[in-house]
N, C-alpha and C. Protein backbone atom coordinates (compact mmCIF):
# COMPACT_ATOMS: atom_id res chain seq x y z
N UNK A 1 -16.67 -22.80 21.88
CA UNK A 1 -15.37 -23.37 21.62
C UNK A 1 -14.77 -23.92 22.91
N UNK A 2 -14.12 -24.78 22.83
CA UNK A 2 -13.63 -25.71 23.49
C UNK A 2 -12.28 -24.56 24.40
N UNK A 3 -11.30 -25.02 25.94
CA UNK A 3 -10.50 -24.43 26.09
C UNK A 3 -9.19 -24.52 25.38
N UNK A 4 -8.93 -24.82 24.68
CA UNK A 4 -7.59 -25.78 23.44
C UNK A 4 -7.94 -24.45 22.68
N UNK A 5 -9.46 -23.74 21.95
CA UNK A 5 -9.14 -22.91 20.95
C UNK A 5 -8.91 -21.35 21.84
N UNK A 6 -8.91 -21.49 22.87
CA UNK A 6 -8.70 -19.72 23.30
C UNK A 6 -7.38 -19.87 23.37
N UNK A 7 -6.95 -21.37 24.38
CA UNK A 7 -5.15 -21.50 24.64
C UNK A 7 -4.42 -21.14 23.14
N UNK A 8 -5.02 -21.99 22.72
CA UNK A 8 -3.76 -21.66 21.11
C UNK A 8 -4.26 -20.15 20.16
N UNK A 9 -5.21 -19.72 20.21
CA UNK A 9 -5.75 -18.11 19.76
C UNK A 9 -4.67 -17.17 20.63
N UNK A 10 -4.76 -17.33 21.72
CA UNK A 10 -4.09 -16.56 23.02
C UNK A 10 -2.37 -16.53 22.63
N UNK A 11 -1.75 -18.19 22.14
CA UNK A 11 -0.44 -17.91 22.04
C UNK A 11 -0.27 -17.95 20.66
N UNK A 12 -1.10 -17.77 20.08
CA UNK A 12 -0.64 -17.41 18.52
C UNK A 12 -0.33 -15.93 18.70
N UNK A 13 -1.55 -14.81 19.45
CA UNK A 13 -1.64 -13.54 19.32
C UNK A 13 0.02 -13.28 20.35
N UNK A 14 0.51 -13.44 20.74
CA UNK A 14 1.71 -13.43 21.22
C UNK A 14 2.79 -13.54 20.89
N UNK A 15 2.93 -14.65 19.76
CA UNK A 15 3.45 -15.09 18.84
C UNK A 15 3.51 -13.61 17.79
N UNK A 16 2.75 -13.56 17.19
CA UNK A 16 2.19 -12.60 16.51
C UNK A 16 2.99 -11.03 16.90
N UNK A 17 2.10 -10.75 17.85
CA UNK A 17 3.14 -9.37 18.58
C UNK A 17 4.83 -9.35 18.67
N UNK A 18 5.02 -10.53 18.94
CA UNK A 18 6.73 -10.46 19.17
C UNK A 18 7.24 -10.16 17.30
N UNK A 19 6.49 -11.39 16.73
CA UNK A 19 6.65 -10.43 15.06
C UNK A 19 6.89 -9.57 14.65
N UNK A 20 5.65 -8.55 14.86
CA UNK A 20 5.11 -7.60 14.24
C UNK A 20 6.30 -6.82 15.13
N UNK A 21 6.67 -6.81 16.16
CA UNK A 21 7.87 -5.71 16.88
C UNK A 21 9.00 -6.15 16.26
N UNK A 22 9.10 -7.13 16.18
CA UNK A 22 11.12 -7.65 15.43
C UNK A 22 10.88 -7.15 14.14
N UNK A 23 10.03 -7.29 13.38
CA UNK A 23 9.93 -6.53 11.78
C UNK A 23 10.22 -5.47 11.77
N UNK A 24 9.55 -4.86 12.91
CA UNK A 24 9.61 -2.90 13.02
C UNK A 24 11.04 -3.09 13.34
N UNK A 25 11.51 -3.80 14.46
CA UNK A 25 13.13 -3.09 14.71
C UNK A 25 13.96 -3.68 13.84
N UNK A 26 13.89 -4.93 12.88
CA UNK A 26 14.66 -5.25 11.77
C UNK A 26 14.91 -4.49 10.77
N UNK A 27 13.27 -3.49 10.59
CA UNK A 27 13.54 -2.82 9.50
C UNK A 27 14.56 -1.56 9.46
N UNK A 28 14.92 -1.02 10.80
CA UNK A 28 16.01 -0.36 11.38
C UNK A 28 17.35 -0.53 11.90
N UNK A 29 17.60 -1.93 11.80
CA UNK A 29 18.59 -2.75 12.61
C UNK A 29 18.54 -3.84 12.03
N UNK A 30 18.73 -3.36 10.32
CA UNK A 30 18.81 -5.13 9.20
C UNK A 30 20.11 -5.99 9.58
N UNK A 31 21.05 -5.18 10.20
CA UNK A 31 22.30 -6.67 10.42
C UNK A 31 22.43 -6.98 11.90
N UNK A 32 21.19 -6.89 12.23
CA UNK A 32 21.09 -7.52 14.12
C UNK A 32 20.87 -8.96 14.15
N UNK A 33 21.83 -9.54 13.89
CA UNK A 33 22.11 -11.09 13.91
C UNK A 33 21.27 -11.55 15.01
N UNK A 34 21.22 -11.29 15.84
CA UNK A 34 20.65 -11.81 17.25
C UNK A 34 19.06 -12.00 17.37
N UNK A 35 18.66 -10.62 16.49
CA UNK A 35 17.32 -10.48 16.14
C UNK A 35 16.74 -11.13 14.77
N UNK A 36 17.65 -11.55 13.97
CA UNK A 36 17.23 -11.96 12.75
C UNK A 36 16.93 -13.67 13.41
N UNK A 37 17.60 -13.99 14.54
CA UNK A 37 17.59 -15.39 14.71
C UNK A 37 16.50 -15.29 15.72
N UNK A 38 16.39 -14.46 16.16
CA UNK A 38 14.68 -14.70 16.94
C UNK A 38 13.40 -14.55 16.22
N UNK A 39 13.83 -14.16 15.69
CA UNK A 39 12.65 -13.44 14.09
C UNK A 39 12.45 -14.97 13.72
N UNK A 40 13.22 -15.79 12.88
CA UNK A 40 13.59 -16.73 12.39
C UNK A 40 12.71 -18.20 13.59
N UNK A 41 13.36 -18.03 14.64
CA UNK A 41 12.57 -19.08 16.01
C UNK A 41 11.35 -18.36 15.79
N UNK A 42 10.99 -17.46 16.09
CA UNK A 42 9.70 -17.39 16.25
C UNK A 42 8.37 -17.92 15.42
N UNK A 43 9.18 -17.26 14.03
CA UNK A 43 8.33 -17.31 13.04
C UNK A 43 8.08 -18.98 12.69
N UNK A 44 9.40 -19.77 13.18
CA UNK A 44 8.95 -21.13 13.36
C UNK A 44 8.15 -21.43 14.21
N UNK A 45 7.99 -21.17 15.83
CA UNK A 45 7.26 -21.11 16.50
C UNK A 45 5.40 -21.48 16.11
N UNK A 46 5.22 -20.19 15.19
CA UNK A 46 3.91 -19.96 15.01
C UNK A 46 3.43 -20.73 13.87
N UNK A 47 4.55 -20.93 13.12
CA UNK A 47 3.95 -21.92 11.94
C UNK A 47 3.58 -23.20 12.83
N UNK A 48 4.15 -23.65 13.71
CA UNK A 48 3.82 -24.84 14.31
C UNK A 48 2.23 -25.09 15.13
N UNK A 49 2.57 -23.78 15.97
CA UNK A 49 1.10 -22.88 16.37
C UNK A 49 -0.22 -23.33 15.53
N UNK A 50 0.30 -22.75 14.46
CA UNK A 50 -0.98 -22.42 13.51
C UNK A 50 -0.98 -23.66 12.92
N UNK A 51 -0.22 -24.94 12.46
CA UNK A 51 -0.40 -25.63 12.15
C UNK A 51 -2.16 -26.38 12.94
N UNK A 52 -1.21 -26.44 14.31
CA UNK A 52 -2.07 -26.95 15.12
C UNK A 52 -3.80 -26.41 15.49
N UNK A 53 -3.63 -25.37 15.48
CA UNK A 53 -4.92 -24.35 15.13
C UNK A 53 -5.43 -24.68 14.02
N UNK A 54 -5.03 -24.87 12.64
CA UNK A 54 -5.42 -25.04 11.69
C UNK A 54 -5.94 -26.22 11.62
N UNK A 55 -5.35 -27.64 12.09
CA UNK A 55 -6.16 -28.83 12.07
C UNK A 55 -7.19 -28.95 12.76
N UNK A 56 -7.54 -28.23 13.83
CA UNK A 56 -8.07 -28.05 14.76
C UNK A 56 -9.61 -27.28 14.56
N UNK A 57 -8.81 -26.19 13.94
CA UNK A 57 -10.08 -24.86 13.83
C UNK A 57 -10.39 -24.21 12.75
N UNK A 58 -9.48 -24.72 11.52
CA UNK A 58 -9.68 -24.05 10.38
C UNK A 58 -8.93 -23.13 9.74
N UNK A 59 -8.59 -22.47 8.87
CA UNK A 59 -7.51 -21.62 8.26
C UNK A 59 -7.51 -20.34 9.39
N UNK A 60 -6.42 -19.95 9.32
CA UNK A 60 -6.03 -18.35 10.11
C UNK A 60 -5.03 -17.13 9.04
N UNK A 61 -5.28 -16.03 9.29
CA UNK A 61 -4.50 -15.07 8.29
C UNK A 61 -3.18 -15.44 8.64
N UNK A 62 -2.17 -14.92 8.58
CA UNK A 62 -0.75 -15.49 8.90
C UNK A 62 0.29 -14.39 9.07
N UNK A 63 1.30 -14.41 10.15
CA UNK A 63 2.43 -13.34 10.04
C UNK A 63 3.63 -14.46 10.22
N UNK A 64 4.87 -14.27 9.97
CA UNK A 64 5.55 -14.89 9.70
C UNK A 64 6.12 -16.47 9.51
N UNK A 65 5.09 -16.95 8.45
CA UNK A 65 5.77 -18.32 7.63
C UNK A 65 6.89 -17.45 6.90
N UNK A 66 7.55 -16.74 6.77
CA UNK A 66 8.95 -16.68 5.88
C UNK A 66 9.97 -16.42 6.46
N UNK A 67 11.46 -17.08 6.63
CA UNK A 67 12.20 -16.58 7.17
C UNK A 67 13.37 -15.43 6.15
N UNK A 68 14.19 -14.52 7.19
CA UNK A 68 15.02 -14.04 6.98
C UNK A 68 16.41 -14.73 6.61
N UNK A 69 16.69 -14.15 5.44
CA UNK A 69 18.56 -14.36 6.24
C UNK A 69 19.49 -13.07 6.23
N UNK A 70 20.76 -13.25 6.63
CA UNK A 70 20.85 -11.99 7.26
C UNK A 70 21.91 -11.75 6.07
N UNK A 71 21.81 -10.41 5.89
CA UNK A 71 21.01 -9.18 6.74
C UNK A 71 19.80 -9.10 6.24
N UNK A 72 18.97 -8.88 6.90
CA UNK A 72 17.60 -8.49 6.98
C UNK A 72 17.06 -8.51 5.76
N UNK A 73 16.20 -9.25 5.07
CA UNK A 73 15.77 -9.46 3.70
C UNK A 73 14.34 -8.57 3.41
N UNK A 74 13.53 -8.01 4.03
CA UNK A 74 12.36 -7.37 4.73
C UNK A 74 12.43 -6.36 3.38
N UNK A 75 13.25 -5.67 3.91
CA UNK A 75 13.32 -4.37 3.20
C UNK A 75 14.00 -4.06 1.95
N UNK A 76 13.94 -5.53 1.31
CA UNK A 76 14.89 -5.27 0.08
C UNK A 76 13.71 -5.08 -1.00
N UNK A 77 14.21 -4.37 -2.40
CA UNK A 77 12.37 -4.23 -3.46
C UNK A 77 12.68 -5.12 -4.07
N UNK A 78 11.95 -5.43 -4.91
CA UNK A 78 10.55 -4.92 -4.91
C UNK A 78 9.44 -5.47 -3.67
N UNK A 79 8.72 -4.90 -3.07
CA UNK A 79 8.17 -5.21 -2.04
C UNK A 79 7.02 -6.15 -2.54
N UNK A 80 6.51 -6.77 -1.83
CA UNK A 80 5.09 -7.45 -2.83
C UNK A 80 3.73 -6.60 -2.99
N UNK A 81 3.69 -5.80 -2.38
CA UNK A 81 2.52 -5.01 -3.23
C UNK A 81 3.38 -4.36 -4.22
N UNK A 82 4.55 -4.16 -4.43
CA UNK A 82 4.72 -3.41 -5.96
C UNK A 82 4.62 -4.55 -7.01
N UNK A 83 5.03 -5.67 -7.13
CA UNK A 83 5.07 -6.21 -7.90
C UNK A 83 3.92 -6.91 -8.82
């Protein structure tokens, strides 16, 4: 692979981590306005990311294409594995 697919692998997984931590502290801190709007940038961020990865390199699993609005929408049910 070319250096274009480690650069964008590298800031997707970054992308990714800042996620996966704002979910955990959203799910504790659903009316943190401040965090719902970084949640929100980010998760735009990576769709853009992955767009570009995707034309590039092919489909990728995905963490946040959906945004919030506030307060914190995460933790409301039915969750999608119940449904």
């Amino acid at each position: 692979m070319d250096e274009e697919f480690y650069k964008l692998l590298h800031e997707l997984q970054a992308v990714d981590f800042v996620l996966v931590e704002l979910n955990l502290y959203l799910d504790t801190h659903p009316n943190d306005f401040n965090a719902i709007q970084q949640y929100n940038h980010c998760a735009q961020v990576r769709q853009q990311l992955a767009h570009q990865y995707e034309m590039r390199y092919g489909p990728l699993n995905n963490f946040g294409h959906s945004f919030s609005g506030a307060p914190w929408q995460w933790n409301d049910t039915p969750w999608p594995w119940q449904v």
